[in-house]
Protein backbone atom coordinates (compact mmCIF):
# COMPACT_ATOMS: atom_id res chain seq x y z
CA UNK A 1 113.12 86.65 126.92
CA UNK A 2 109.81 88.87 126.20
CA UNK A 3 110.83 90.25 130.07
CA UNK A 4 113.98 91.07 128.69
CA UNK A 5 112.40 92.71 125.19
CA UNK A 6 109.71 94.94 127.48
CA UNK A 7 112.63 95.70 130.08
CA UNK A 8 114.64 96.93 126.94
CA UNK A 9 111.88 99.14 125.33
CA UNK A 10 109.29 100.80 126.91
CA UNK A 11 105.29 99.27 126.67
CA UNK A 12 104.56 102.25 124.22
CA UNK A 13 106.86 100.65 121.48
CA UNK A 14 106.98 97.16 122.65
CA UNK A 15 102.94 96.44 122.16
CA UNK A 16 102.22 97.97 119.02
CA UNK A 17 105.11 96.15 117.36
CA UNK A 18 104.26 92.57 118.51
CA UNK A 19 101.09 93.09 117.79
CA UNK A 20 101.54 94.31 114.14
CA UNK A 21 103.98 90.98 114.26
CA UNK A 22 100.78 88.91 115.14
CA UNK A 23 99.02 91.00 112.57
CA UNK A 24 101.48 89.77 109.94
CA UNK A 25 101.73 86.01 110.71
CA UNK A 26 97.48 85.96 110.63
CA UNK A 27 97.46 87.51 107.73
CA UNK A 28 99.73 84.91 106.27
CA UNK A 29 97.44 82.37 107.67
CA UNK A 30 95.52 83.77 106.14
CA UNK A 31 92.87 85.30 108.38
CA UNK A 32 92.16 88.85 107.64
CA UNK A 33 91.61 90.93 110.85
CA UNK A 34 88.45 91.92 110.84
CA UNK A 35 86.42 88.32 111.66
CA UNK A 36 84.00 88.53 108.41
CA UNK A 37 86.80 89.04 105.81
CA UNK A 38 88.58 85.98 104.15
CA UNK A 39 91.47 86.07 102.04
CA UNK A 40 90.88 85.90 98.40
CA UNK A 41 93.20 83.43 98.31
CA UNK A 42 91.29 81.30 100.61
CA UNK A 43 88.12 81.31 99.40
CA UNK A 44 89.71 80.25 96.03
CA UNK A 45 91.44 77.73 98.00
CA UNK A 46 88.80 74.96 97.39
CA UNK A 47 87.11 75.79 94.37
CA UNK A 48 89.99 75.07 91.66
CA UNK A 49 91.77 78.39 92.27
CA UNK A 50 94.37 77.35 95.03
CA UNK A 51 97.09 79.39 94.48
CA UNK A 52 99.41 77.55 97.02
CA UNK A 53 100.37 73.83 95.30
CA UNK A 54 102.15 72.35 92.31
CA UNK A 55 101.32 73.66 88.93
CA UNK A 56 102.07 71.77 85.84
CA UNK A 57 102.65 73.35 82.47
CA UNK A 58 103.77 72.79 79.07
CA UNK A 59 107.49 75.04 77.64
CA UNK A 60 106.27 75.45 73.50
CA UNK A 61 109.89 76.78 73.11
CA UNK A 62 111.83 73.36 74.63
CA UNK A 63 109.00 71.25 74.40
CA UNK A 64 108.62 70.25 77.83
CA UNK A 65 106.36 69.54 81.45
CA UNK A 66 107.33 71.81 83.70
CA UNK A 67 106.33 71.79 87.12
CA UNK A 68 106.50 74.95 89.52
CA UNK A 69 105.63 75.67 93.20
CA UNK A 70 105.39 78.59 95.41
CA UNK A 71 108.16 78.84 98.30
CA UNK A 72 107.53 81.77 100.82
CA UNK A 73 109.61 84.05 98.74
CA UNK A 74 109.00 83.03 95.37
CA UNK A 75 108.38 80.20 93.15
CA UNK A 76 110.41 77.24 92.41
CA UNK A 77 110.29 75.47 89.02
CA UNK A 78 111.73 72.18 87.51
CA UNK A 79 111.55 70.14 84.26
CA UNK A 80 110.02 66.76 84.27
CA UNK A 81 110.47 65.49 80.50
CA UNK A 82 110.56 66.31 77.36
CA UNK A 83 107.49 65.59 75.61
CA UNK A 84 106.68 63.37 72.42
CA UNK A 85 107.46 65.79 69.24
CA UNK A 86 104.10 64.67 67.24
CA UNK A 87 101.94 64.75 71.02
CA UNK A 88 98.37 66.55 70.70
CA UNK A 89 98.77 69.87 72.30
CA UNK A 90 94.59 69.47 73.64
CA UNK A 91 95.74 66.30 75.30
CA UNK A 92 98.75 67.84 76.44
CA UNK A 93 97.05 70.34 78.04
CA UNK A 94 94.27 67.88 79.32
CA UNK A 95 97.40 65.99 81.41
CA UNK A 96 99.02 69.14 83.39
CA UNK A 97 95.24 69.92 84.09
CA UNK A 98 94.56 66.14 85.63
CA UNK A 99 98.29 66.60 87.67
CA UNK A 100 97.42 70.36 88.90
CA UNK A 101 94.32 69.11 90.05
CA UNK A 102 96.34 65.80 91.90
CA UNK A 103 98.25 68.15 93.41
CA UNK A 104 95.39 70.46 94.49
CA UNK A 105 93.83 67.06 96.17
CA UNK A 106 96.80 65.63 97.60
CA UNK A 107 97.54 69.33 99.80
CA UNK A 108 93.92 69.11 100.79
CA UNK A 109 94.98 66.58 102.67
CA UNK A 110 97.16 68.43 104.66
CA UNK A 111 95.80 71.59 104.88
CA UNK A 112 92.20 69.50 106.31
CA UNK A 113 93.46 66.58 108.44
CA UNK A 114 91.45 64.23 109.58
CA UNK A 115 92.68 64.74 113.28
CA UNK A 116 91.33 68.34 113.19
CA UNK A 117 87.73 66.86 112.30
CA UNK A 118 87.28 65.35 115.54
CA UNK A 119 84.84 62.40 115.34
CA UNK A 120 86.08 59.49 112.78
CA UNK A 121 83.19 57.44 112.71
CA UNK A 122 81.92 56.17 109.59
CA UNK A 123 80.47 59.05 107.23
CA UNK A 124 81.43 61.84 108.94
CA UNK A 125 83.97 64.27 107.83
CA UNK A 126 86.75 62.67 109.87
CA UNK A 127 86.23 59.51 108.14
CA UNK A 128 86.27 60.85 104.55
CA UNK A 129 89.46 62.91 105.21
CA UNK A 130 91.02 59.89 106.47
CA UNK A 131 89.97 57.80 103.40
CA UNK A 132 90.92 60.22 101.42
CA UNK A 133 94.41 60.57 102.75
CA UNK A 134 94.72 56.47 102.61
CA UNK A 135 94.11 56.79 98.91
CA UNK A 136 97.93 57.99 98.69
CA UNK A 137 98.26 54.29 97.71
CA UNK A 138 96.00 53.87 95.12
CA UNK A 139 97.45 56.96 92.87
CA UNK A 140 100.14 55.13 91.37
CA UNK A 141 98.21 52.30 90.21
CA UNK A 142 95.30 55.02 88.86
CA UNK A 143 98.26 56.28 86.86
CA UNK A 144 99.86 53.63 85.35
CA UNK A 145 96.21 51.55 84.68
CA UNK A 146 93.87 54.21 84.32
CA UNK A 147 89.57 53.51 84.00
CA UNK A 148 88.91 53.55 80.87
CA UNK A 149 85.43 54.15 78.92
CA UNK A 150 83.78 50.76 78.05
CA UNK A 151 80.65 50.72 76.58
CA UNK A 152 79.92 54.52 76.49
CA UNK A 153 80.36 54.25 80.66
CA UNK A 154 82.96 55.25 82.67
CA UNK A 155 83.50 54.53 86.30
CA UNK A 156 84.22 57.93 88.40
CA UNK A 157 86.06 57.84 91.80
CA UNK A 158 84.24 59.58 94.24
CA UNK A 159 87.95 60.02 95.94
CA UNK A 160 88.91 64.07 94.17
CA UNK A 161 92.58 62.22 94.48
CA UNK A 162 92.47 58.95 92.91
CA UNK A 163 89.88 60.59 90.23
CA UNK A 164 92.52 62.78 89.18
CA UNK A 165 95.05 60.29 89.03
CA UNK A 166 92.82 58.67 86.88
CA UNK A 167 92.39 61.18 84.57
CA UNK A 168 96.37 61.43 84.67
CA UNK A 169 96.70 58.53 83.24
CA UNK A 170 93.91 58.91 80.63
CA UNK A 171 96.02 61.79 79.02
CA UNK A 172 98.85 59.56 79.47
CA UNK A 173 97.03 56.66 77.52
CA UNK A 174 96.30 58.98 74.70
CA UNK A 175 99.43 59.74 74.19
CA UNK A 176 100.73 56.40 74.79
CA UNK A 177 104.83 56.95 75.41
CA UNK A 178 106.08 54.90 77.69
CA UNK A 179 108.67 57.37 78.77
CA UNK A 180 106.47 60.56 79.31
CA UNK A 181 104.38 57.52 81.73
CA UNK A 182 107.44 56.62 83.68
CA UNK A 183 108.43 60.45 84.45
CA UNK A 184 104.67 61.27 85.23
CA UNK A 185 104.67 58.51 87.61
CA UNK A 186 107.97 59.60 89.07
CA UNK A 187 106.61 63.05 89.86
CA UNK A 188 103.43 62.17 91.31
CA UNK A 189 105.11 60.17 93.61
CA UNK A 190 107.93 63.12 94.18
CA UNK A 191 104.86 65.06 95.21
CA UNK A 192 103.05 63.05 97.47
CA UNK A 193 106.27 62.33 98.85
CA UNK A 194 106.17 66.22 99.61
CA UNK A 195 102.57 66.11 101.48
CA UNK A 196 104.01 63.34 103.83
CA UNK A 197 107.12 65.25 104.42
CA UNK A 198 104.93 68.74 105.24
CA UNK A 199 103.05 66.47 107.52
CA UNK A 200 106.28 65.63 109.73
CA UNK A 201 107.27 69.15 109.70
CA UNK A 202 109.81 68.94 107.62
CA UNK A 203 109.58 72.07 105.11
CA UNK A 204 112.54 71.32 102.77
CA UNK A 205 112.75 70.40 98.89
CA UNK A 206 108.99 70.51 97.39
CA UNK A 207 107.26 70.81 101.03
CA UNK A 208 108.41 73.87 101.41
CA UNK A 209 105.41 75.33 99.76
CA UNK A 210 103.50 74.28 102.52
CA UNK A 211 104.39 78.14 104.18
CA UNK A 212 101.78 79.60 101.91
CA UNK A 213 99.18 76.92 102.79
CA UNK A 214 96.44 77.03 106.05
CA UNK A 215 96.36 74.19 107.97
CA UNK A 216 93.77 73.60 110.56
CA UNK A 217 96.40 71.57 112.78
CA UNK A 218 100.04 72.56 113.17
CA UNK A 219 102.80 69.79 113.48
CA UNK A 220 105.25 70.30 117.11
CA UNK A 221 108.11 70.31 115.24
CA UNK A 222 107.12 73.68 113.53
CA UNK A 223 105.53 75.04 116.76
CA UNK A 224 109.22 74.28 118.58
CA UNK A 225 111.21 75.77 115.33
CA UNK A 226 108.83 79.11 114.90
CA UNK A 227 109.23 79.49 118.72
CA UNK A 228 112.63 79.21 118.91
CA UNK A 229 113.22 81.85 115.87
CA UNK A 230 111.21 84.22 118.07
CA UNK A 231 113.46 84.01 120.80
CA UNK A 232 116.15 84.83 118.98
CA UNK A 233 114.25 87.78 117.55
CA UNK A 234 110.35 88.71 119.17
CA UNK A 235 109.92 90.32 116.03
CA UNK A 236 110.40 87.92 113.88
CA UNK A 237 113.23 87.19 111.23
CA UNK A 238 112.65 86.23 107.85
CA UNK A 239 112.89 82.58 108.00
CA UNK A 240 109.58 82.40 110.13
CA UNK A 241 107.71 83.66 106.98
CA UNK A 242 109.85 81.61 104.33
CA UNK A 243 110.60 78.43 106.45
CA UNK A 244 107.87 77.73 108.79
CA UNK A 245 104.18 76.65 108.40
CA UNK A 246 101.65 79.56 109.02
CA UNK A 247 99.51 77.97 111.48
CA UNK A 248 102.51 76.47 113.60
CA UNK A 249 104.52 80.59 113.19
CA UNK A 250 100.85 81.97 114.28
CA UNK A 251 100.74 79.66 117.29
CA UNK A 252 103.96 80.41 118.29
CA UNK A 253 103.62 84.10 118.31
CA UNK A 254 99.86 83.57 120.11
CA UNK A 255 102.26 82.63 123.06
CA UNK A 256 104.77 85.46 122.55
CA UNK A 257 102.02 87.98 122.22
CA UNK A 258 100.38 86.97 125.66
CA UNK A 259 103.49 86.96 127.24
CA UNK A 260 104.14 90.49 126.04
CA UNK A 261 100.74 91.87 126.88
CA UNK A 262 100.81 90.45 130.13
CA UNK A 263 104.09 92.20 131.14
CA UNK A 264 103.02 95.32 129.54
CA UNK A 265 99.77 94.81 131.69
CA UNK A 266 101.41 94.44 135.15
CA UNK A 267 103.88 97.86 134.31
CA UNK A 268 100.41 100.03 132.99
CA UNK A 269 97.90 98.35 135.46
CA UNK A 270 95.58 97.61 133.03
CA UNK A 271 94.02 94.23 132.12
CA UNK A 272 95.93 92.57 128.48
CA UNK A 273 92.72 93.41 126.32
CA UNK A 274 92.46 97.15 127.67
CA UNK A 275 96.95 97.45 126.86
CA UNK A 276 95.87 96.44 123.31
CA UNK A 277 93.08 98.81 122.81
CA UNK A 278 95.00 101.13 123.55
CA UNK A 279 98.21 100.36 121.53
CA UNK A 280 95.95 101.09 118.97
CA UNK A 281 95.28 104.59 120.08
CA UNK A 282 98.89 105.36 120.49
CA UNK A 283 99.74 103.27 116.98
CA UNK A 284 96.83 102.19 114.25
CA UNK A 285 96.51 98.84 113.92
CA UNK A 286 93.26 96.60 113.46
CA UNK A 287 92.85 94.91 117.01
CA UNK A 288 89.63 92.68 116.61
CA UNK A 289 91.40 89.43 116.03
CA UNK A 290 94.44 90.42 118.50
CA UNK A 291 91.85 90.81 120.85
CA UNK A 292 89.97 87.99 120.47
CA UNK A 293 92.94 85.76 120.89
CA UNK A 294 93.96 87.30 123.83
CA UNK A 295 90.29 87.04 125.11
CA UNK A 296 90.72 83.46 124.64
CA UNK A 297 93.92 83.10 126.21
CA UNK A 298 92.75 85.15 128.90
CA UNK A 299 89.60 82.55 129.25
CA UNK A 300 91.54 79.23 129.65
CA UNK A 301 91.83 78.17 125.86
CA UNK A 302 95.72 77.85 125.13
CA UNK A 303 97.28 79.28 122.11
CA UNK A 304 97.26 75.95 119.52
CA UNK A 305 93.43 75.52 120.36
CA UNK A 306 92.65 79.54 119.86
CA UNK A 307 94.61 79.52 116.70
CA UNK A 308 93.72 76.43 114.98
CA UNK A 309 90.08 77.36 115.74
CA UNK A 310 90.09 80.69 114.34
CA UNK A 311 91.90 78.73 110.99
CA UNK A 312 89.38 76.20 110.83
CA UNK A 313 86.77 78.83 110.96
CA UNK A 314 87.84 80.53 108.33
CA UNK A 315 88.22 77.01 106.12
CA UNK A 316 84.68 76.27 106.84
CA UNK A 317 83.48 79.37 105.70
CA UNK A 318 85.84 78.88 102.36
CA UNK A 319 83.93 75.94 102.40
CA UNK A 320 80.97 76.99 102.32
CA UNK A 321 79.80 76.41 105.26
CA UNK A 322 78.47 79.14 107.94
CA UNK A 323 79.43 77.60 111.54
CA UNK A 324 78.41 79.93 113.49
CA UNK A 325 75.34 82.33 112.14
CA UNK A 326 74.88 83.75 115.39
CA UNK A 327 78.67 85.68 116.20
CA UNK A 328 78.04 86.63 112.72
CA UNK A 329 74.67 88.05 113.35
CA UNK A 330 76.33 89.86 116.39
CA UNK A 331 78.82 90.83 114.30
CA UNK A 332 76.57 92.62 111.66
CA UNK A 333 74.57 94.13 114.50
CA UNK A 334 77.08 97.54 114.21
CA UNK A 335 77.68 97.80 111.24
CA UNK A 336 75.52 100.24 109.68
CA UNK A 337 77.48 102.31 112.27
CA UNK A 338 80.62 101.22 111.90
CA UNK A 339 79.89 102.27 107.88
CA UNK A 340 78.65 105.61 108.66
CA UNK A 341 82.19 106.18 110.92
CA UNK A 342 83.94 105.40 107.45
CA UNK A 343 82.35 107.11 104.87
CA UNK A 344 80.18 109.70 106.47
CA UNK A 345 76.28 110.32 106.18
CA UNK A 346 76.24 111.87 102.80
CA UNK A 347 78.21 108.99 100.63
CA UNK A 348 76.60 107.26 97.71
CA UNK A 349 74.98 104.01 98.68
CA UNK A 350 76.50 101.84 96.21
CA UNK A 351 79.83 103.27 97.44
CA UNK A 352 78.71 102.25 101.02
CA UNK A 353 77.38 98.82 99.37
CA UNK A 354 80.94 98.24 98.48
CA UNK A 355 82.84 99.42 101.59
């Protein structure tokens, strides 16, 4: 098929346009090209901002809990129950906070498995993702009989999950109405329910908002559906941004784009890398993450292992966490030049502090 596409158009089109497909699906991912730049959207991923999970709110005008989700091409909303007429608007509030933040934890889960942590042994972050996912079966009970202050003390979960099912069903204890608890319950459920489903592949119903999320694993079944959609179109059709899981549709391509450097490669002469570098003189488009992947490919490493690593990379550093200090010192080596190429020898320093 990518034979076919390169025999159909010549290497001058054909490589710039995959490539700026690639560039696309990454920065769905999201992995911004240049190495050192995350997504906004990522880094807020873990620090209460995640933009990419079930968000629970309160309609003043119908006096309602409304829940709403993103889907690839918009968001999705649906009402939950009406809400007591005389119910505390503070505590109100304090409840779609606890199930945000359920929601938040229970998509960790997914988008950090504990397969993609590598060692399980007790205390290490393999373990705790995999406790953390087992805690699925603890929420509803956290819910429904909630820990309670006694004494001035309260007992904390160290699980983010079960702690905010726990404050769930504090809010729900304040306002004490049996109803408003049975459709709470109901919809936590409904959305864990969602996370299992994501984790099958299956992106329908309420999973589907697992397109906008980054996973550091991708599930087969999305790997096989994203590659098929690109060989019914190389360039990818609109369901492979609205229906497929970013890591799995970034995998896929991986392959595609190989393929299509390669054959481009054997009809210039030149090596992959070298067609790519120069697509971008023929077409602007930034190549440092294009070329690393195909630098990896090129070295042995097959497209789900150069993808998910480049994901995970980017999760650490969201996390905090600086894995690899010395490609980043390498990295910074050039670019006091790399500055001076972009805004020239007599700009303002705080405008090059911000470039």
């Amino acid at each position: 098929m990518v034979e076919f596409a390169v025999a159909r158009l010549t290497p001058v089109v054909i490589v710039p346009q995959v490539f700026d497909q690639l560039q696309y699906l990454f920065c769905r991912v999201p992995i911004r090209w240049r190495s050192v730049r995350i997504a906004p959207s990522l880094l807020s991923a873990d620090s209460g901002g995640m933009p990419s999970m079930t968000r629970y709110s309160i309609d003043r005008e119908r006096h309602e809990l409304i829940a709403t989700w993103g889907a690839g091409e918009g968001d999705l909303a649906t009402r939950i129950t009406a809400l007591p007429a005389d119910a505390d608007t503070s505590t109100l509030l304090g409840l779609t906070r606890a199930l945000t933040h359920l929601s938040e934890a229970a998509w960790r889960t997914y988008t950090h498995p504990a397969s993609a942590a590598g060692s399980l042994a007790p205390n290490t972050e393999g373990w705790r993702r995999e406790q953390e996912r087992k805690s699925f079966d603890e929420v509803a009970e956290a819910i429904t009989q909630p820990n309670l202050p006694q004494g001035g003390m309260l007992d904390v979960s160290y699980s983010p999950l079960v702690e905010s099912a726990h404050r769930t069903g504090r809010a729900l204890h304040a306002l004490d109405n049996s109803n408003l608890t049975a459709a709470v319950l109901a919809e936590a459920i409904t959305e864990l329910a969602a996370v299992e489903s994501a984790e099958l592949g299956d992106l329908t119903d309420r999973a589907r908002q697992a397109v906008l999320l980054s996973r550091e694993s991708a599930s087969p079944v999305q790997i096989a559906a994203a590659d098929h959609l690109l060989e019914q179109n190389p360039f990818g059709p609109a369901a492979l941004f609205s229906e497929i899981d970013p890591t799995a549709a970034a995998v896929a391509e991986a392959h595609w784009l190989a393929a299509a450097a390669q054959v481009t490669a054997e009809a210039s002469g030149q090596s992959p890398t070298t067609v790519l570098l120069e697509a971008d003189n023929i077409e602007a488009l930034p190549h440092e993450t294009p070329a690393l992947v195909l630098g990896l490919l090129e070295a042995g490493t097959s497209p789900y292992d150069a993808i998910t690593g480049l994901v995970r990379h980017a999760l650490h550093i969201a996390n905090g966490l600086l894995p690899d200090l010395a490609g980043l010192r390498e990295q910074l080596e050039g670019l006091d030049d790399e500055l001076a190429d972009h805004v020239g020898p007599d700009a303002d320093p705080e405008d090059t502090a911000c470039a």
